[in-house]
Protein backbone atom coordinates (compact mmCIF):
# COMPACT_ATOMS: atom_id res chain seq x y z
CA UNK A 1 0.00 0.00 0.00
CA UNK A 2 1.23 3.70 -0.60
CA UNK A 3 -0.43 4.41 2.74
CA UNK A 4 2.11 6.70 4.10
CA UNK A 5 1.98 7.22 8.15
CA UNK A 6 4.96 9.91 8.38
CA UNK A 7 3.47 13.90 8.38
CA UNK A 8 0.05 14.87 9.42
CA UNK A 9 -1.18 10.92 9.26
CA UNK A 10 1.80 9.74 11.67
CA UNK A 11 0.35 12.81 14.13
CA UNK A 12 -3.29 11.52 13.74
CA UNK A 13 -2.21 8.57 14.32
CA UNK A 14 -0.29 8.89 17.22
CA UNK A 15 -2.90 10.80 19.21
CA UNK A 16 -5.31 8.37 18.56
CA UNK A 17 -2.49 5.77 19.87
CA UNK A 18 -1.82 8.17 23.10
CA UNK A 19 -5.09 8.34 23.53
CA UNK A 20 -5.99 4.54 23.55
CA UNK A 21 -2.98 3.62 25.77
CA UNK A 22 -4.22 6.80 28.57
CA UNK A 23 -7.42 4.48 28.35
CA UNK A 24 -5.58 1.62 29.12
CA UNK A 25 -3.88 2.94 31.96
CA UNK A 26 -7.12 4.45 33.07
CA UNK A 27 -9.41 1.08 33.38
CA UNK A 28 -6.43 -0.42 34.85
CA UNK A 29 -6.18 1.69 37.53
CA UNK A 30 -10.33 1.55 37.97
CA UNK A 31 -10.46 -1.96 37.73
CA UNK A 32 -7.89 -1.86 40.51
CA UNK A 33 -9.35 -0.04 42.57
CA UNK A 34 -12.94 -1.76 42.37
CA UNK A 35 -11.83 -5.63 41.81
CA UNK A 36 -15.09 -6.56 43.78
CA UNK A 37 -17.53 -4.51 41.74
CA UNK A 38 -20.46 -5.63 39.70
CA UNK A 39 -18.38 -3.77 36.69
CA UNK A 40 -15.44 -5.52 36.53
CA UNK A 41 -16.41 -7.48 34.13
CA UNK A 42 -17.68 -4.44 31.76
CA UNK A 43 -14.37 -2.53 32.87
CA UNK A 44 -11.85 -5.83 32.03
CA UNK A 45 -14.46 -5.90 28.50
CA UNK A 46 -13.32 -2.68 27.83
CA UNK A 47 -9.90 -2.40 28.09
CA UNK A 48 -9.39 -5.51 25.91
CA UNK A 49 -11.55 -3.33 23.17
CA UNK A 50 -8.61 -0.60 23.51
CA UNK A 51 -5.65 -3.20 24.04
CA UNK A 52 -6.76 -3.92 20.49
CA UNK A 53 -6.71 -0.65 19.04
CA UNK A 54 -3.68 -0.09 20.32
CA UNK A 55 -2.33 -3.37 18.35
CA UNK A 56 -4.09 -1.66 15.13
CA UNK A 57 -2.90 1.59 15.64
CA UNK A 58 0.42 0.41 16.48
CA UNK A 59 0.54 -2.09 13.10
CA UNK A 60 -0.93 1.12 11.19
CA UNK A 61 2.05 3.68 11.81
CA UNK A 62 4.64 0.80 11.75
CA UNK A 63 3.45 -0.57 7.94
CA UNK A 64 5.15 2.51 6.14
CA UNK A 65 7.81 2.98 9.01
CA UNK A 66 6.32 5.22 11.18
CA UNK A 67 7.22 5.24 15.14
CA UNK A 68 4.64 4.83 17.18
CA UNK A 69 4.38 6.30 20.41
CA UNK A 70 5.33 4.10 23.74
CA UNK A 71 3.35 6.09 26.48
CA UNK A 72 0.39 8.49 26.98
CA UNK A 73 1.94 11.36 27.33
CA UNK A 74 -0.24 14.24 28.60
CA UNK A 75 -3.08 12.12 28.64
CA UNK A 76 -1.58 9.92 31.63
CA UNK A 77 -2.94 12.85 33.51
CA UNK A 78 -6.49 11.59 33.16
CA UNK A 79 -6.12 8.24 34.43
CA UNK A 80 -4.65 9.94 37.33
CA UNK A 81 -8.30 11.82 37.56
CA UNK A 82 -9.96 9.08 37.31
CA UNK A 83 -7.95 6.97 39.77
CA UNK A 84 -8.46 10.41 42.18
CA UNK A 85 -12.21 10.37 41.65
CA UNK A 86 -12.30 6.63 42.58
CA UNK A 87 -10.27 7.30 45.61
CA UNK A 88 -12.64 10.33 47.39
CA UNK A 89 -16.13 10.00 45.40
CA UNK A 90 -16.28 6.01 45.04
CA UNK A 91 -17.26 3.76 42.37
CA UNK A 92 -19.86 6.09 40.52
CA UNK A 93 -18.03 9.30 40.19
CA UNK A 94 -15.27 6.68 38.50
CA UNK A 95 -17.43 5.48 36.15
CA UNK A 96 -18.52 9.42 35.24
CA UNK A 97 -14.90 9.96 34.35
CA UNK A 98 -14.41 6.92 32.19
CA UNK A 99 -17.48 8.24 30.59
CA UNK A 100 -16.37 10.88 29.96
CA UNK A 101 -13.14 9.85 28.67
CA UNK A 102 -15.16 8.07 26.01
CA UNK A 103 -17.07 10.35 24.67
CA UNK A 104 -13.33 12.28 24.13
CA UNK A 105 -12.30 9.60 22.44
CA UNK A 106 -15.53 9.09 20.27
CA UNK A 107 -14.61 13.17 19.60
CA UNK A 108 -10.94 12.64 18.24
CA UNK A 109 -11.88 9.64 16.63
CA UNK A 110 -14.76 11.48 14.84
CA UNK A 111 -12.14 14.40 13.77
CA UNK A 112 -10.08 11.82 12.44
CA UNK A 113 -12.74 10.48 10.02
CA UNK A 114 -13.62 13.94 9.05
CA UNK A 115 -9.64 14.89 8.05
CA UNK A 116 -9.30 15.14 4.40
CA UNK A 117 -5.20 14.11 4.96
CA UNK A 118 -6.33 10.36 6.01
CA UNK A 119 -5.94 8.02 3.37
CA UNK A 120 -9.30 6.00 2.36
CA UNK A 121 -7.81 2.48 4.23
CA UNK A 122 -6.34 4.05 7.35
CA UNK A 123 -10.34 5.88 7.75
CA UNK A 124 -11.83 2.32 7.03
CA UNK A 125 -9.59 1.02 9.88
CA UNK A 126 -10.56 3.61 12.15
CA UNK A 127 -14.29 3.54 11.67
CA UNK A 128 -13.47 -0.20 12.70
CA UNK A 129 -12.32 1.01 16.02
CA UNK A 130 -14.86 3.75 16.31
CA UNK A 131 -17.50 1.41 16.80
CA UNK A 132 -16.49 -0.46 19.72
CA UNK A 133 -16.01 3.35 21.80
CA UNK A 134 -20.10 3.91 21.07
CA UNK A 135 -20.35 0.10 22.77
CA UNK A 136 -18.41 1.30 26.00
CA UNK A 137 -20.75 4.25 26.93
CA UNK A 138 -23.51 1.98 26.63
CA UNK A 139 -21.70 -0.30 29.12
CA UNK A 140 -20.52 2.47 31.25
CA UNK A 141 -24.16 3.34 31.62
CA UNK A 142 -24.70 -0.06 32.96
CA UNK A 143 -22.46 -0.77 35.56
CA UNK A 144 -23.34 2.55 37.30
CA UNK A 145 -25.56 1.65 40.39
């Protein structure tokens, strides 16, 4: 493919990446701090769904020789939010912030679709893992008590 992931695709890209890997960090630190909780399951559910993107992502930027990014960067910050909400305002406030992490993520994946710069494969890819984010508010939605 003459899919090329250096300029403004590699950037895309690697937000997208940063982004998925802040989410990672962020149910990790929920699910450890509510390992008894009737969400668990939906929490464990959806980290897998972005442990995946971040394989995609990750195989995307690599293809034409890219370099994909190996931490968060400023988003780390919000799975230190969420982690802080869990700690004073319990198991519901947590599950706000994931929310609300989400819908961020539905936003920036939604800007990505609409950039004129992203080759026609890369945006089929990414509508791929644009679906799954829609999924996880519905979950969210559930596991709140």
């Amino acid at each position: 493919m003459s899919t090329s992931t250096t300029g403004r695709t590699g950037e895309i890209l690697n937000s997208l990446l940063r982004g998925e890997l802040s989410a990672i960090e962020t149910y990790s630190k929920a699910i450890h701090k509510f390992p008894k909780a009737g969400a668990l399951q939906t929490l464990e559910r959806i980290r897998t769904d972005h442990l995946h993107s971040v394989s995609i992502l990750r195989d995307l930027i690599h293809r034409d020789g890219g370099h994909p990014s190996t931490d968060s960067g400023a988003w780390g910050s919000f799975a230190k939010t969420v982690e802080s909400a869990a700690s004073l305002l319990g198991h519901n406030s947590a599950i706000a912030a994931l929310k609300q992490g989400e819908k961020h993520g539905i936003g920036e994946y939604e800007d990505a679709l609409k950039d004129s710069d992203l080759p026609g494969d890369i945006k089929q890819t990414l509508r791929g893992l644009f679906e799954p984010l829609q999924r996880h508010l519905r979950y969210l939605e559930n596991a709140q008590d």
